[in-house]
N, C-alpha and C. Protein backbone atom coordinates (compact mmCIF):
# COMPACT_ATOMS: atom_id res chain seq x y z
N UNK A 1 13.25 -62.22 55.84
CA UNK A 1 11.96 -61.59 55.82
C UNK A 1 10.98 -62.53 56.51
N UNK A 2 9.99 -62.16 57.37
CA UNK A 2 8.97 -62.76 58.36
C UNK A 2 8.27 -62.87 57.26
N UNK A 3 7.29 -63.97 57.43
CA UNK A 3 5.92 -64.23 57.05
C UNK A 3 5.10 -64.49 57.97
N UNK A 4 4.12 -63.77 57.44
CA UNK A 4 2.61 -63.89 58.19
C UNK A 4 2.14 -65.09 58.58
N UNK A 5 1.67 -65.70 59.21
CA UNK A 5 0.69 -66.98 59.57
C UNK A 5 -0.52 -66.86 58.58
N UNK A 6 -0.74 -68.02 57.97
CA UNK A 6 -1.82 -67.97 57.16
C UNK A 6 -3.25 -67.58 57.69
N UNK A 7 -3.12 -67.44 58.70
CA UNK A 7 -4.34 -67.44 58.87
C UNK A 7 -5.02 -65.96 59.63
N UNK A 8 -3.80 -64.98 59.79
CA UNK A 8 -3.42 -63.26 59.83
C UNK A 8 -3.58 -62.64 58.22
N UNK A 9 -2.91 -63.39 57.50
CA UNK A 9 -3.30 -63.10 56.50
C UNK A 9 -4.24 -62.96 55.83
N UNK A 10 -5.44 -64.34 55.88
CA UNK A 10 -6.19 -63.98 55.34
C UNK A 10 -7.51 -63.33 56.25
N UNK A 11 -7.54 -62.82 57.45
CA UNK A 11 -7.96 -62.12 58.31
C UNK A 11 -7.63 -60.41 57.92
N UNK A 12 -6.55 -60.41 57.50
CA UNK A 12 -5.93 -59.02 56.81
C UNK A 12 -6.81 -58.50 55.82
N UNK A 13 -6.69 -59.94 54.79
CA UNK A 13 -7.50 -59.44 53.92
C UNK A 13 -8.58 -59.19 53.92
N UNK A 14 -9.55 -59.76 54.79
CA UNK A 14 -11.19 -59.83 55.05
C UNK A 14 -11.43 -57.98 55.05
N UNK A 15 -10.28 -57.88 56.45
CA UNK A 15 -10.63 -56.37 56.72
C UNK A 15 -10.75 -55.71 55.78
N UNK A 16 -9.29 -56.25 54.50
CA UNK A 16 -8.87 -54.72 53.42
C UNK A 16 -10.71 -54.85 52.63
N UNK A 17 -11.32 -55.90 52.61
CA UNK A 17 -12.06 -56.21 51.56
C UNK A 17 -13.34 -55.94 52.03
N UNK A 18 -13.62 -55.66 53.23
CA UNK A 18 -15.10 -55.16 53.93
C UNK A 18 -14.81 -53.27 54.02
N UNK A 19 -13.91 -53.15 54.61
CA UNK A 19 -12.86 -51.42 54.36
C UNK A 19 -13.87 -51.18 52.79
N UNK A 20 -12.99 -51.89 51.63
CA UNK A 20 -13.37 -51.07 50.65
C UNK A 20 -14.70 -51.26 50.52
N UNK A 21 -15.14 -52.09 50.80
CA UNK A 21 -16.92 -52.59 50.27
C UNK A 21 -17.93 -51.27 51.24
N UNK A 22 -17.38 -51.17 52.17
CA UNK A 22 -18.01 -49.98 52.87
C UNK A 22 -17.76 -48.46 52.38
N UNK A 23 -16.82 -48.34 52.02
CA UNK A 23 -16.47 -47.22 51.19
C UNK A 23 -17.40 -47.36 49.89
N UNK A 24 -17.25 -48.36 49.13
CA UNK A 24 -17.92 -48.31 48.36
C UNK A 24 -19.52 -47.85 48.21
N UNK A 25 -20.10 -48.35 49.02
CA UNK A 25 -21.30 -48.27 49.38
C UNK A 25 -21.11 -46.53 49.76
N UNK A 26 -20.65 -46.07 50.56
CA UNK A 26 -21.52 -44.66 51.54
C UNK A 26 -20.40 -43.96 50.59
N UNK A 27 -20.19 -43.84 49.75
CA UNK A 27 -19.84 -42.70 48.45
C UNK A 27 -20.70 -43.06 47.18
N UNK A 28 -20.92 -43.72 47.12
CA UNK A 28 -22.40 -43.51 46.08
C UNK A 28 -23.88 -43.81 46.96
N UNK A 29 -23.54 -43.49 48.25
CA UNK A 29 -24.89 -43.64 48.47
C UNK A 29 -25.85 -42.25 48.45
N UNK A 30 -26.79 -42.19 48.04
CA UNK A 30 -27.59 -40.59 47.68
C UNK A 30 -28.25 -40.19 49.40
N UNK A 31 -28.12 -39.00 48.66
CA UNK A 31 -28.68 -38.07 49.94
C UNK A 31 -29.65 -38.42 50.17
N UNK A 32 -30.11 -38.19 51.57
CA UNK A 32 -31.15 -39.22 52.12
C UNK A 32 -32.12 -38.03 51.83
N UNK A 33 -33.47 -38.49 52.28
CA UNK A 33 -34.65 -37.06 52.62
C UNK A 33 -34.84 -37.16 54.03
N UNK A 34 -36.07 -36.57 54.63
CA UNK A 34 -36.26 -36.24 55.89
C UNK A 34 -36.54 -37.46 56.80
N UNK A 35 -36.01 -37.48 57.85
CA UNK A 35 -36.43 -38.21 58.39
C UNK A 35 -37.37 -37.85 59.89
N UNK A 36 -38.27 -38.30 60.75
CA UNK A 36 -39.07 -37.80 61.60
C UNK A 36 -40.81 -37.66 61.19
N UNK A 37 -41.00 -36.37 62.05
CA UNK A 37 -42.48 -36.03 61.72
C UNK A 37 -42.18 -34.15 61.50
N UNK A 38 -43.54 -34.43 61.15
CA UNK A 38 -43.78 -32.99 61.10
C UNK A 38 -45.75 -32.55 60.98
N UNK A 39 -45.74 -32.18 62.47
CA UNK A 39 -47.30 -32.17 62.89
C UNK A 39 -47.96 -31.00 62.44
N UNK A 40 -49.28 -30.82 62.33
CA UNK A 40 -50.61 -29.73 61.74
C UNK A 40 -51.47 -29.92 62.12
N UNK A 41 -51.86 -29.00 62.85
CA UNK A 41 -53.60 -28.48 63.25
C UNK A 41 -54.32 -27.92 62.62
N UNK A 42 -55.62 -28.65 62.00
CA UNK A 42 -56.33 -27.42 61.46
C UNK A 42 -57.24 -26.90 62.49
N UNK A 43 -57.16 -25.45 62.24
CA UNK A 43 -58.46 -24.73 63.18
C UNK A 43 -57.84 -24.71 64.44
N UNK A 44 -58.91 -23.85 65.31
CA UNK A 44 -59.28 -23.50 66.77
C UNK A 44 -59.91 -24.43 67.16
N UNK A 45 -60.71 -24.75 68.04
CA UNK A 45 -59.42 -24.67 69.31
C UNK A 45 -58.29 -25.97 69.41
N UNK A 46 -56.94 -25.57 70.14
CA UNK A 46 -56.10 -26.97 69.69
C UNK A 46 -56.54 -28.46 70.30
N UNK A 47 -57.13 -27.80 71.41
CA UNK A 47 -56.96 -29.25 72.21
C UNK A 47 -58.07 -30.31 71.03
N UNK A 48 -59.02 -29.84 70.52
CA UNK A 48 -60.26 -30.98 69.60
C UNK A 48 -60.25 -30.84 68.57
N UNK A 49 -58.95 -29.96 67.76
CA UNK A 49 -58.61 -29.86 66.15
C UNK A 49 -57.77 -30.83 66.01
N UNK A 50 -58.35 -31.16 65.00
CA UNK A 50 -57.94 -32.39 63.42
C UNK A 50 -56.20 -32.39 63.83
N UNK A 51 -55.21 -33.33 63.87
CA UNK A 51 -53.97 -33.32 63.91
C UNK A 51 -54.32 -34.05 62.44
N UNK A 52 -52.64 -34.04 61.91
CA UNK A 52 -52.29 -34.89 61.21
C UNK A 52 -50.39 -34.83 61.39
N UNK A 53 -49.99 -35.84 61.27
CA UNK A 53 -48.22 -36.44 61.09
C UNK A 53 -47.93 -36.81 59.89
N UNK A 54 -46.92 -35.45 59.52
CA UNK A 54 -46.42 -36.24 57.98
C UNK A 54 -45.00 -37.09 58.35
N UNK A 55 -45.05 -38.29 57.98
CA UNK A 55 -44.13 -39.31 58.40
C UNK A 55 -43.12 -39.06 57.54
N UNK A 56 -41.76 -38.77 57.88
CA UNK A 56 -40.56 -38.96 56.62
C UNK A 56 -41.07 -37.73 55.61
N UNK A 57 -41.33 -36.24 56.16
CA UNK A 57 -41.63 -35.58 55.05
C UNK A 57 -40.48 -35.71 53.41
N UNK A 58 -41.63 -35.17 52.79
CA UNK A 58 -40.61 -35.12 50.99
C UNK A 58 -39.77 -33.91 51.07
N UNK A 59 -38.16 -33.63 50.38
CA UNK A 59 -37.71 -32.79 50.62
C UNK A 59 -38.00 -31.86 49.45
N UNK A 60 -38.35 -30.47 49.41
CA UNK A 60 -39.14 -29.31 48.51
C UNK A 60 -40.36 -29.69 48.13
N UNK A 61 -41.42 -30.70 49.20
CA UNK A 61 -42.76 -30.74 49.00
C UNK A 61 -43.06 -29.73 49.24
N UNK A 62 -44.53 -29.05 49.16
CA UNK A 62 -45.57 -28.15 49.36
C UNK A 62 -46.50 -28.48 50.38
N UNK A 63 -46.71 -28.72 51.45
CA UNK A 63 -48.06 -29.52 51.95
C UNK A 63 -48.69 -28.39 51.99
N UNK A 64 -50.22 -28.03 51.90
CA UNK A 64 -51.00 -27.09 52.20
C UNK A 64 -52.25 -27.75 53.20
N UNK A 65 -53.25 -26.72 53.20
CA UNK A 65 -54.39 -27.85 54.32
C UNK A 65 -55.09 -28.21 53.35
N UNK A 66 -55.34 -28.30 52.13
CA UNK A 66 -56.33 -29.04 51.27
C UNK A 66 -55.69 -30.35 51.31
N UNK A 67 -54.49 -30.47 51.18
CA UNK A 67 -53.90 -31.79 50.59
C UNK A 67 -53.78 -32.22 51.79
N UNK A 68 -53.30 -32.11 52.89
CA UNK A 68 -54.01 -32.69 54.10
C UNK A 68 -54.83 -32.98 54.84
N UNK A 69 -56.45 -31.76 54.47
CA UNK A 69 -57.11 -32.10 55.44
C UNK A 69 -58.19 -31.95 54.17
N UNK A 70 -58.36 -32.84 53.31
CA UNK A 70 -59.41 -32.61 52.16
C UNK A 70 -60.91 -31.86 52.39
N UNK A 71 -61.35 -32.71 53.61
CA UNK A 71 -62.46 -31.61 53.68
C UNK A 71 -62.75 -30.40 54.33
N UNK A 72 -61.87 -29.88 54.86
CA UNK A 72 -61.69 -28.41 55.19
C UNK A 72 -62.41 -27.21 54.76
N UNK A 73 -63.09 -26.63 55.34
CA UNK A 73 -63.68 -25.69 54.74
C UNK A 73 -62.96 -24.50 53.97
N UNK A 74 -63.52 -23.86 52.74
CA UNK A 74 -62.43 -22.47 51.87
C UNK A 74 -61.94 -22.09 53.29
N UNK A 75 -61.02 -21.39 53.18
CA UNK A 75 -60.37 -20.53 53.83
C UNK A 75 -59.62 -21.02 55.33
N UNK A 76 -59.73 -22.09 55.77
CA UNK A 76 -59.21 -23.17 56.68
C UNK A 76 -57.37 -22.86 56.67
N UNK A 77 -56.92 -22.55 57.96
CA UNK A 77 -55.94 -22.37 57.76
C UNK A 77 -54.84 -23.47 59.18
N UNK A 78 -53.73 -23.54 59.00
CA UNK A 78 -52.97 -24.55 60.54
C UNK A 78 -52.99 -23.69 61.16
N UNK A 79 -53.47 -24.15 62.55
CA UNK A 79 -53.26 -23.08 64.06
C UNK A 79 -51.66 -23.48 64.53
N UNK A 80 -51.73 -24.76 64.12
CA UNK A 80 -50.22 -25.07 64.84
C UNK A 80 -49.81 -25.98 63.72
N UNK A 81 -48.08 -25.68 63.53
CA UNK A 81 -47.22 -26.60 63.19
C UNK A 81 -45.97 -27.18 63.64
N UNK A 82 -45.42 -28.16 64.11
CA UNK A 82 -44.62 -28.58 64.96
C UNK A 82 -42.89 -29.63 64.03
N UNK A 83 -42.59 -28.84 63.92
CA UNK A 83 -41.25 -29.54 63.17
C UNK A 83 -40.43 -30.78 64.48
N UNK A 84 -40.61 -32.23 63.94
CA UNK A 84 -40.01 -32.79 64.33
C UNK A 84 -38.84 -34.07 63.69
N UNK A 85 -38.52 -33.14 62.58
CA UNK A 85 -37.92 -33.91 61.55
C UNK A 85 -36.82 -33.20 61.04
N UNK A 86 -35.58 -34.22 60.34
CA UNK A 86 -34.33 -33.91 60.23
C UNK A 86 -34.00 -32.87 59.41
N UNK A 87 -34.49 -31.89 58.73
CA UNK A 87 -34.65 -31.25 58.06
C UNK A 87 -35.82 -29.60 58.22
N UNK A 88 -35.33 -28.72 58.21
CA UNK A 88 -36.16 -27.00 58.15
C UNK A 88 -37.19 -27.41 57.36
N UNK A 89 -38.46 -26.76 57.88
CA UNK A 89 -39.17 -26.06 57.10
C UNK A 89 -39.60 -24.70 57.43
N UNK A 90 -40.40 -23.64 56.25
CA UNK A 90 -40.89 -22.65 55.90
C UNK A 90 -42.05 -23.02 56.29
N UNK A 91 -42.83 -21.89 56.71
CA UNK A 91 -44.52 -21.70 56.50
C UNK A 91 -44.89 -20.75 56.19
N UNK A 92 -45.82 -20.41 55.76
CA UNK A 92 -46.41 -19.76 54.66
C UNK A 92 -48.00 -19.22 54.82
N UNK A 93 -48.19 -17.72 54.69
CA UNK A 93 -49.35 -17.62 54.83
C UNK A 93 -50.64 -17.89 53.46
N UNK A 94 -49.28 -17.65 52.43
CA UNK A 94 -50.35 -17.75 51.43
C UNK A 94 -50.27 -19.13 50.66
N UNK A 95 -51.62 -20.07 50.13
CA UNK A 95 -51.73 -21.00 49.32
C UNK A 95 -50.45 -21.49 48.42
N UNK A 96 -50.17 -22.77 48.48
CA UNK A 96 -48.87 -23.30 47.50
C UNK A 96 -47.54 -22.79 48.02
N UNK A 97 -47.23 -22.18 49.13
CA UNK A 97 -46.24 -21.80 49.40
C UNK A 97 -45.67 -20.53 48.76
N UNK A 98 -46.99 -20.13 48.26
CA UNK A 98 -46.70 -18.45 48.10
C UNK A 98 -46.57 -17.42 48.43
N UNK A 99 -45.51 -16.35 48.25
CA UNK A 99 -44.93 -15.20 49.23
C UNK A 99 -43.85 -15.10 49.87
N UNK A 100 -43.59 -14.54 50.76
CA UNK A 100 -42.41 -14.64 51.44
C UNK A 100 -43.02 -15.55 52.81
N UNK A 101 -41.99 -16.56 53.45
CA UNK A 101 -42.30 -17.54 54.52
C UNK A 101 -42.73 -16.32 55.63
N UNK A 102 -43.36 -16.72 56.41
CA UNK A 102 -44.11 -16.48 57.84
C UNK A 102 -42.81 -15.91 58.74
N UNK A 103 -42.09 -16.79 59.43
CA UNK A 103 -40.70 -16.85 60.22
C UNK A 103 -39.87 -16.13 59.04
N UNK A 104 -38.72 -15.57 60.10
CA UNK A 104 -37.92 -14.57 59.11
C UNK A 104 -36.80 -15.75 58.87
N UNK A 105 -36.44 -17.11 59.60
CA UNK A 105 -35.53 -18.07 59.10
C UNK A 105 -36.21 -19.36 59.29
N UNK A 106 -35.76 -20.25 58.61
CA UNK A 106 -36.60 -21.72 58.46
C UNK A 106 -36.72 -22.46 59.76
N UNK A 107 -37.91 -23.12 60.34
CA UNK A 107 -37.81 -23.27 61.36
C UNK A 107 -36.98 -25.03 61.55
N UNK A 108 -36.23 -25.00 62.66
CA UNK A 108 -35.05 -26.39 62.43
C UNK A 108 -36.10 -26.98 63.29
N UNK A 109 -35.31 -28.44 63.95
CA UNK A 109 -35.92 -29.44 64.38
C UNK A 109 -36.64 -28.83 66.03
N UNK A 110 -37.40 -29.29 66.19
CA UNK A 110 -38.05 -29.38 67.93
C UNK A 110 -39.04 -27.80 67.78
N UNK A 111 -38.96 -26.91 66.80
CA UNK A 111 -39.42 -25.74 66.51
C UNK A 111 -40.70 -26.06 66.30
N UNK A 112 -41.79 -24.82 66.93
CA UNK A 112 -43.07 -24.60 66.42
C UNK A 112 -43.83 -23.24 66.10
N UNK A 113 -45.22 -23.60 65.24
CA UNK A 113 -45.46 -22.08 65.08
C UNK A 113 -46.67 -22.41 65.63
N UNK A 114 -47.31 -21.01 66.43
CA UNK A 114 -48.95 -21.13 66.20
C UNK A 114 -49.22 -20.00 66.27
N UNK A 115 -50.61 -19.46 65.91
CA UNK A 115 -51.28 -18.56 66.46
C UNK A 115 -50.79 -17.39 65.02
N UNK A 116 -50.25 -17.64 63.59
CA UNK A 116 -50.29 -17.06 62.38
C UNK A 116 -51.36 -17.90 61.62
N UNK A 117 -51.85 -17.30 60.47
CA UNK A 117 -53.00 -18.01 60.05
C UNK A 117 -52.11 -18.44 58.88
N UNK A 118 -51.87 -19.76 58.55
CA UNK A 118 -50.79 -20.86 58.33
C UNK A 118 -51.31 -21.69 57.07
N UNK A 119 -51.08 -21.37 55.83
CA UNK A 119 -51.74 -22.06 54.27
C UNK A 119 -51.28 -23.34 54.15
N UNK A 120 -50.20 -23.04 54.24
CA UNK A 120 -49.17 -23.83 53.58
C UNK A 120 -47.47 -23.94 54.43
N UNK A 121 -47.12 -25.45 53.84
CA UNK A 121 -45.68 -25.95 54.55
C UNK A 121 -44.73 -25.79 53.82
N UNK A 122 -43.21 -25.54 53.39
CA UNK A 122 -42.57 -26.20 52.67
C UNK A 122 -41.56 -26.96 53.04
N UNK A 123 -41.51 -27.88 52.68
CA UNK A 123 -39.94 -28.81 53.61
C UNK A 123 -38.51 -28.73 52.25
N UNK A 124 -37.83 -27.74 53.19
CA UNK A 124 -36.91 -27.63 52.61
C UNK A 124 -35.48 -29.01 52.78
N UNK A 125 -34.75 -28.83 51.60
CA UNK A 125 -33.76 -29.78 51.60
C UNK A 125 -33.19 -30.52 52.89
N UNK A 126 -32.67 -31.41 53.44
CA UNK A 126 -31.95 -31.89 54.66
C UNK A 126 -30.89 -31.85 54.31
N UNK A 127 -30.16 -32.17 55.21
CA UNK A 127 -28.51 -32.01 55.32
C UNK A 127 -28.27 -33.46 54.29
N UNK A 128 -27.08 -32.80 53.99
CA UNK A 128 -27.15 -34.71 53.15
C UNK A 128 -26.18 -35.26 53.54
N UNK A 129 -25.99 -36.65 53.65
CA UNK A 129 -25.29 -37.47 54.43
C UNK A 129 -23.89 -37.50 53.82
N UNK A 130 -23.27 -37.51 54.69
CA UNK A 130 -21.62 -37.60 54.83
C UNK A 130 -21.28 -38.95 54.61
N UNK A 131 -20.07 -38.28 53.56
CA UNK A 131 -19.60 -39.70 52.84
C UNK A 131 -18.19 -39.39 52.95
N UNK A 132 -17.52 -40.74 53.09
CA UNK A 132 -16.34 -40.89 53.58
C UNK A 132 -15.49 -40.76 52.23
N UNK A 133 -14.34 -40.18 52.25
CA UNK A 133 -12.97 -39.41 51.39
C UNK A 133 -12.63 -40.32 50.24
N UNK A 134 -12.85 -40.01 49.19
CA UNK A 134 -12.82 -40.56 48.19
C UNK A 134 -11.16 -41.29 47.88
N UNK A 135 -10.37 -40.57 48.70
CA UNK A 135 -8.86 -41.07 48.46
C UNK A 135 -8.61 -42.20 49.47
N UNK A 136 -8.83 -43.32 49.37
CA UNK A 136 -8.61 -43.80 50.90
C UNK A 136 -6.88 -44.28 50.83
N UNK A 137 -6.66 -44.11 52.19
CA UNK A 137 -5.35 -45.05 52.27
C UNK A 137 -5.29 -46.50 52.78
N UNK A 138 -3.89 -46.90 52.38
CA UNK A 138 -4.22 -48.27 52.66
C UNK A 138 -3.20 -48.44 53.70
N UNK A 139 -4.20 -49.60 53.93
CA UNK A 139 -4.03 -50.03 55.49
C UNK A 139 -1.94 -50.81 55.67
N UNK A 140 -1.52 -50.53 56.83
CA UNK A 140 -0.35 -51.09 56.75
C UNK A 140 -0.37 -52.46 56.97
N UNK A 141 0.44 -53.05 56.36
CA UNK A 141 0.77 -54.71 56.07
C UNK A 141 1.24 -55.58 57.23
């Protein structure tokens, strides 16, 4: 029977022992949330209305234009919203994300709306990150 060179060996092992440590890690690691932006106009006209960028939106937040644009006048609604983040959202004509969404399907990444009179956001769930097979095999000797 061959033996290994000591020093294959314990090179062998480094691998088996970074292998599992990485496994370890990205199977309990939790689903991430959004990552990107996701832009809002309040008001007419676009080119000199208020933007704002929600950075890393929350996944099943609500944004509406009060909570973004505090001083907004009653009835202030987004002329434009611009999805640029890893994750759909809904929009909404009525306050809190009430009613049925605006778009008949959630709008995905690079998507925009304008020109509906626009209450409210919702950022729905993201994809959640892929985690590697809980059975692993082991490596040959």
């Amino acid at each position: 029977m061959s033996r290994l060179p000591l020093g294959r060996r314990a090179g062998l092992s480094l691998v088996a022992t970074t292998s599992a440590l990485v496994l370890a890690l990205a199977v309990t690691a939790p689903a991430s949330a959004a990552y990107g932006t996701v832009t809002v106009t309040l008001g007419e006209p676009l080119m000199t209305a208020q933007r704002v960028t929600i950075k890393d939106p929350v996944d099943n937040h609500c944004y509406t234009v009060k909570e973004l644009f505090p001083d907004a006048p009653a009835g202030s609604t987004f002329s434009f919203v611009g999805n640029h983040a890893t994750t759909p959202i809904n929009v909404y004509e009525g306050d809190a994300c009430s009613g049925a969404p605006t778009a008949t399907s959630p709008m995905g990444y690079g998507m925009s709306l304008s020109g509906a009179p626009i209450r409210s956001i919702k950022i729905l769930p993201g994809p959640s990150v892929p985690t590697m097979p809980t059975n692993p095999t082991t490596p040959p000797a």
